[in-house]
Protein backbone atom coordinates (compact mmCIF):
# COMPACT_ATOMS: atom_id res chain seq x y z
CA UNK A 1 90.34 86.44 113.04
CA UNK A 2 91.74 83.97 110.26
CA UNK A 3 95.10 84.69 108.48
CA UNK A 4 94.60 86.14 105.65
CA UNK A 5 97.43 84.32 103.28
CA UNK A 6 96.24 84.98 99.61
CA UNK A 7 94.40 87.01 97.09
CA UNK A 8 92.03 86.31 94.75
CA UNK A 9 93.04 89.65 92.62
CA UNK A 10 96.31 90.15 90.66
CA UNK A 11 98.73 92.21 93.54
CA UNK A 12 100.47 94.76 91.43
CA UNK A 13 104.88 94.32 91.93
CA UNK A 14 106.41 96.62 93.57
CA UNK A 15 110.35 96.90 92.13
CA UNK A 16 113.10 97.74 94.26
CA UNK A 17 116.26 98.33 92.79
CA UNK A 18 119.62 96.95 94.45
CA UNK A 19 120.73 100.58 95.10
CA UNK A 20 117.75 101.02 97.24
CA UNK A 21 118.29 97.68 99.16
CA UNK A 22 121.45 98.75 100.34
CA UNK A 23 120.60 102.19 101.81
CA UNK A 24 117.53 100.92 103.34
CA UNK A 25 119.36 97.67 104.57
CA UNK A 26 121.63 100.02 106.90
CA UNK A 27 118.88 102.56 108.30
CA UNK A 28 119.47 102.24 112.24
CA UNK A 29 115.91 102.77 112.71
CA UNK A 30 113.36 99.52 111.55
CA UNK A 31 111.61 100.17 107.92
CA UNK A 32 108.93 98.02 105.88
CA UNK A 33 107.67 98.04 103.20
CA UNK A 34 104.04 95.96 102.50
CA UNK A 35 102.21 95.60 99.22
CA UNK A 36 98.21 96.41 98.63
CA UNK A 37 97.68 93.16 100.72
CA UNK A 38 99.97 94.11 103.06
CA UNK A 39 101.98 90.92 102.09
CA UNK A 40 105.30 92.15 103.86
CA UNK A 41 108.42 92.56 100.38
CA UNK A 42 110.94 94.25 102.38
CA UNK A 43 112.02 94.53 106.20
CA UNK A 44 115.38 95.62 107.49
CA UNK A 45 117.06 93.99 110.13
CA UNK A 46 116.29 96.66 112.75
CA UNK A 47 112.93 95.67 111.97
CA UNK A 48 113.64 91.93 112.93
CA UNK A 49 115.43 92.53 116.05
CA UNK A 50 112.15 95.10 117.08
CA UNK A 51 109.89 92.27 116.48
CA UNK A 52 112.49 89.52 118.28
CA UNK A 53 113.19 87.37 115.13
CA UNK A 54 116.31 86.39 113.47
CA UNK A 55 116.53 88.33 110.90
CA UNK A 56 114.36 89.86 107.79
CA UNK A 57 114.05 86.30 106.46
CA UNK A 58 111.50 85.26 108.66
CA UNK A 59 109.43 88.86 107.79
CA UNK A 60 109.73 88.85 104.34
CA UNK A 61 107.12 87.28 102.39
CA UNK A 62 104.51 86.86 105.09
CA UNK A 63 101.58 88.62 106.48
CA UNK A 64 101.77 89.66 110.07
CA UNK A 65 100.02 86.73 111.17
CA UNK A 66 102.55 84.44 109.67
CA UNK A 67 105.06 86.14 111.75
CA UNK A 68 107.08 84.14 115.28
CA UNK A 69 106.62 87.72 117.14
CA UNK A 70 104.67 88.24 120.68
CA UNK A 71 103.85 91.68 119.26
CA UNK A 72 101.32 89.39 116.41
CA UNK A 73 100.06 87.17 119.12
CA UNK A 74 97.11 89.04 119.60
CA UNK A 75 94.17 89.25 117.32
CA UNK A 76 93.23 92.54 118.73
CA UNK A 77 96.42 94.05 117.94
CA UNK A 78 96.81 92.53 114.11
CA UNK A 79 93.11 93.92 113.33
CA UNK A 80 94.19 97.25 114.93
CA UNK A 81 97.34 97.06 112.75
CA UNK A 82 95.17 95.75 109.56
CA UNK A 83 92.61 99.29 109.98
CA UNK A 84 94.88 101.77 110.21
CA UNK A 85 96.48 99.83 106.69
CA UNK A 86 93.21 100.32 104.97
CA UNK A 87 93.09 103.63 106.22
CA UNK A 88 96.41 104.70 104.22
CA UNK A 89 95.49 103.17 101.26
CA UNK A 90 91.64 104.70 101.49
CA UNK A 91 92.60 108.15 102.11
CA UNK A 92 96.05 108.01 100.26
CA UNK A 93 97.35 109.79 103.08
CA UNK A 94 99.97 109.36 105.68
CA UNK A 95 99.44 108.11 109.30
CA UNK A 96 101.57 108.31 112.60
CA UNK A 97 100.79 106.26 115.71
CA UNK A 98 101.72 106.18 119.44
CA UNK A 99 101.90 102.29 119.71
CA UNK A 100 102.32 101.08 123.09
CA UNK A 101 102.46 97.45 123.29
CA UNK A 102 104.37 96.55 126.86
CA UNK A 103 103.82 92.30 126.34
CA UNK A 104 105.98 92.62 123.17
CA UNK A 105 107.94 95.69 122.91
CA UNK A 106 109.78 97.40 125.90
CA UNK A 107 109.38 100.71 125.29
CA UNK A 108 106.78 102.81 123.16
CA UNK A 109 107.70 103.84 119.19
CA UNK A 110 105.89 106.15 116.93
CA UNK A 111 104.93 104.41 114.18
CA UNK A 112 104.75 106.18 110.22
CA UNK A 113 102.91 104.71 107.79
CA UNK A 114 103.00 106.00 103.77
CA UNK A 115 100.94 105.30 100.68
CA UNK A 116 103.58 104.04 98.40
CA UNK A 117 102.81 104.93 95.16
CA UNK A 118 103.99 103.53 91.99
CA UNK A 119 104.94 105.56 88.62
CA UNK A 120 101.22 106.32 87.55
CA UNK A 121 100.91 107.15 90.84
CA UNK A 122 98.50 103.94 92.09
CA UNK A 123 98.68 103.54 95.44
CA UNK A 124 100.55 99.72 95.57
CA UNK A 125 101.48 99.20 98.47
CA UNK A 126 102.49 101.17 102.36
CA UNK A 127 106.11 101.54 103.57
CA UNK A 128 106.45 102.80 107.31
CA UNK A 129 109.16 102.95 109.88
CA UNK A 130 108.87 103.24 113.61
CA UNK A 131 111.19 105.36 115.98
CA UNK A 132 111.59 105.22 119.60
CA UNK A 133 109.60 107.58 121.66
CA UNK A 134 112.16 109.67 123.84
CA UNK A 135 109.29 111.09 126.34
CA UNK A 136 110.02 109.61 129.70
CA UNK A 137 106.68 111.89 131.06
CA UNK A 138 105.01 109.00 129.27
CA UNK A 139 106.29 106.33 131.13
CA UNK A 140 103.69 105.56 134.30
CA UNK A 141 100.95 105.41 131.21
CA UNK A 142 102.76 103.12 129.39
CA UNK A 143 102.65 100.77 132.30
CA UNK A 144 98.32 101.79 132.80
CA UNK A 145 95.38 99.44 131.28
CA UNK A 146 95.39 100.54 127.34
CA UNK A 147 98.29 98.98 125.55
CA UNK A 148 98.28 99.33 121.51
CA UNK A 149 97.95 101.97 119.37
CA UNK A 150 97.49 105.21 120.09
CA UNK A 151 96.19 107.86 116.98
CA UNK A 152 98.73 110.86 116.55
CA UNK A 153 96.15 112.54 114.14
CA UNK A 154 93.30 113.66 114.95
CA UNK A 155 90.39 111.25 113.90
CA UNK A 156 88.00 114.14 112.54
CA UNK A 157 87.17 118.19 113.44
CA UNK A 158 84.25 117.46 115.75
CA UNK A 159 86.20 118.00 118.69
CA UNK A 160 88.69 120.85 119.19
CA UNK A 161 92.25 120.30 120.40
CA UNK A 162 91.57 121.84 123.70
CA UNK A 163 88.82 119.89 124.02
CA UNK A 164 90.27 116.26 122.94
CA UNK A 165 93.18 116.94 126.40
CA UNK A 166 90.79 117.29 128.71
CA UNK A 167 88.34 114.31 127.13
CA UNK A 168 91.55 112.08 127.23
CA UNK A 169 92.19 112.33 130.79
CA UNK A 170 88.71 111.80 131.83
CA UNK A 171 88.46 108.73 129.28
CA UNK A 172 91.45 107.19 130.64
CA UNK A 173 89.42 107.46 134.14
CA UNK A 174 90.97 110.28 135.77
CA UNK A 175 88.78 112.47 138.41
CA UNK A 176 87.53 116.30 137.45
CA UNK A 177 90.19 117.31 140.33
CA UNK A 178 92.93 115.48 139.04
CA UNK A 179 92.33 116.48 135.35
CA UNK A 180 92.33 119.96 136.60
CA UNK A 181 95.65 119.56 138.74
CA UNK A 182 97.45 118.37 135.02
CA UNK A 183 95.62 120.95 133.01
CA UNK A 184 96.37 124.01 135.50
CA UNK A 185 92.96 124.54 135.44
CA UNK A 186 90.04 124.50 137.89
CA UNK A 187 87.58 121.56 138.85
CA UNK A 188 84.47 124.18 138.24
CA UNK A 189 86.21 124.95 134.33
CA UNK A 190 87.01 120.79 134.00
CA UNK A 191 83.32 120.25 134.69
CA UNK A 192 82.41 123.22 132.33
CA UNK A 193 83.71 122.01 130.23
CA UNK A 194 83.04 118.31 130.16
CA UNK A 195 78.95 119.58 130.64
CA UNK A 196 79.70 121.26 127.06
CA UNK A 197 81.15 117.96 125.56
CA UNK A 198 78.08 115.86 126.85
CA UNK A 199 75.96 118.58 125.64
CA UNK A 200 77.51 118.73 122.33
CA UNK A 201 76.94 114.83 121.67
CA UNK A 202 73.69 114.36 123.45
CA UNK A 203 75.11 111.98 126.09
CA UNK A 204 74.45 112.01 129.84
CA UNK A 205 77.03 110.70 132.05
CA UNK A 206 80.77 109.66 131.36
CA UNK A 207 79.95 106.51 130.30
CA UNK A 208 77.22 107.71 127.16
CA UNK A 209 80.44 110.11 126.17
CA UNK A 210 83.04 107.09 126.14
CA UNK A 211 81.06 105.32 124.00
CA UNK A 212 79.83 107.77 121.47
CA UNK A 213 83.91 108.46 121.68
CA UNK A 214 85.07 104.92 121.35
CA UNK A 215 82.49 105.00 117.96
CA UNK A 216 84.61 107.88 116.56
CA UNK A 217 87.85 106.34 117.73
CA UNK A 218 88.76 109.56 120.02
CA UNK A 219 89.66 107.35 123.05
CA UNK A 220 92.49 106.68 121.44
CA UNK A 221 93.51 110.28 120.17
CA UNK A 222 96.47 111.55 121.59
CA UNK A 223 96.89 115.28 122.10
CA UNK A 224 99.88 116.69 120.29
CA UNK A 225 100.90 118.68 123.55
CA UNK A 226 101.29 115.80 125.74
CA UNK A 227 104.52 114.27 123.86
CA UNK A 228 106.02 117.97 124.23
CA UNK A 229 104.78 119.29 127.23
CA UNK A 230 106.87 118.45 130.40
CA UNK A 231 104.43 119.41 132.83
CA UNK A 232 101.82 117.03 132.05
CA UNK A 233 102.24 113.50 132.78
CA UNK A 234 100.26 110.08 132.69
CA UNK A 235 99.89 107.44 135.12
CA UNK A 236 97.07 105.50 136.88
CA UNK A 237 93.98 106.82 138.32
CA UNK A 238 94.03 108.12 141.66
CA UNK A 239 90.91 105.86 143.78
């Protein structure tokens, strides 16, 4: 994926006043703020010590891919990072994220990003802050085979909440049995259940239901319950 570093279309400013420096310049917790081409105009210096560089001057200014941080060393990750940008300023919405990126960051954050608008109320840019994740339940997944970002809203309404706990156990490989021994449930309502889900998309096997998932980006949906429930925890796969 090539860095993007410039625009052919006039980037509208985005003003800050002094006042507002200051305040955001002492939040413990890191803050950004990107224009529409998600140049980065503002970073914090909890920012710059949660991507590992000196300080906001080496943030501010650049794109992501301009940036001396392991957490941009992957093109995966930036074009991850770039979609859910054009997501905010498509739907003019807010969006929160699970990121989980163990090569770069030692512990998983929640990430919020914000349509930012301006006084005729254009969307010009996103501003977002991240906050560490304080669910230790969390920790054995963290450690699993899908680093990066995990959604913290729901993609669409095809799939009920319900529904989208037990899919994300059997997604991340976990047996019927197993899901059943997290969910307090039986095997016999697991496999119900999952019959219904292949049913409801036309697919025939596990693998026919990942991908029509991974299409709809529910493999990476995470259910609200599981940052909040202590009884159900993540980890690897039981062979």
């Amino acid at each position: 994926m090539a860095c993007k570093t410039t625009s052919d279309s006039l980037v509208p400013e985005i003003d800050l006043a002094q006042p507002i420096i200051n305040m955001l310049d002492q939040l413990p917790f890191p803050f950004v703020i990107r224009n529409s081409e998600t140049r980065i105009i503002y970073a914090n210096l909890a920012d710059a010590e949660c991507l590992g560089v000196a300080g906001p001057k080496d943030i501010i200014g650049k794109f992501e891919c301009e940036i001396d941080s392991k957490l941009f060393e992957y093109e995966e990750t930036l074009a991850g990072f770039n979609q859910q940008y054009q997501q905010v300023f498509s739907t003019k919405a807010s969006l929160s994220n699970l990121e989980i990126h163990p090569h770069a960051i030692d512990y998983p954050y929640i990430s919020i990003k914000m349509p930012f608008f301006d006084a005729q109320k254009e969307c010009v840019g996103i501003f977002g802050y991240n906050k560490r994740l304080e669910v230790y339940t969390l920790n054995d997944y963290v450690k699993g085979h899908m680093p990066g970002s995990l959604l913290l809203n729901k993609p669409d309404d095809f799939f009920t909440e319900r529904q989208c706990e037990i899919m994300f156990y059997r997604l991340q490989g976990f047996k019927v049995k197993e899901v059943a021994a997290r969910l307090n449930l039986t095997a016999n309502t697991v496999s119900n259940y999952m019959q219904m889900l292949y049913d409801k998309v036309g697919a025939n096997n596990l693998d026919e239901f990942r991908e029509f998932c991974e299409r709809r980006n529910y493999h990476r949906y995470l259910p609200k319950r599981f940052l909040t429930s202590e009884a159900i925890t993540f980890g690897h796969s039981i062979n």
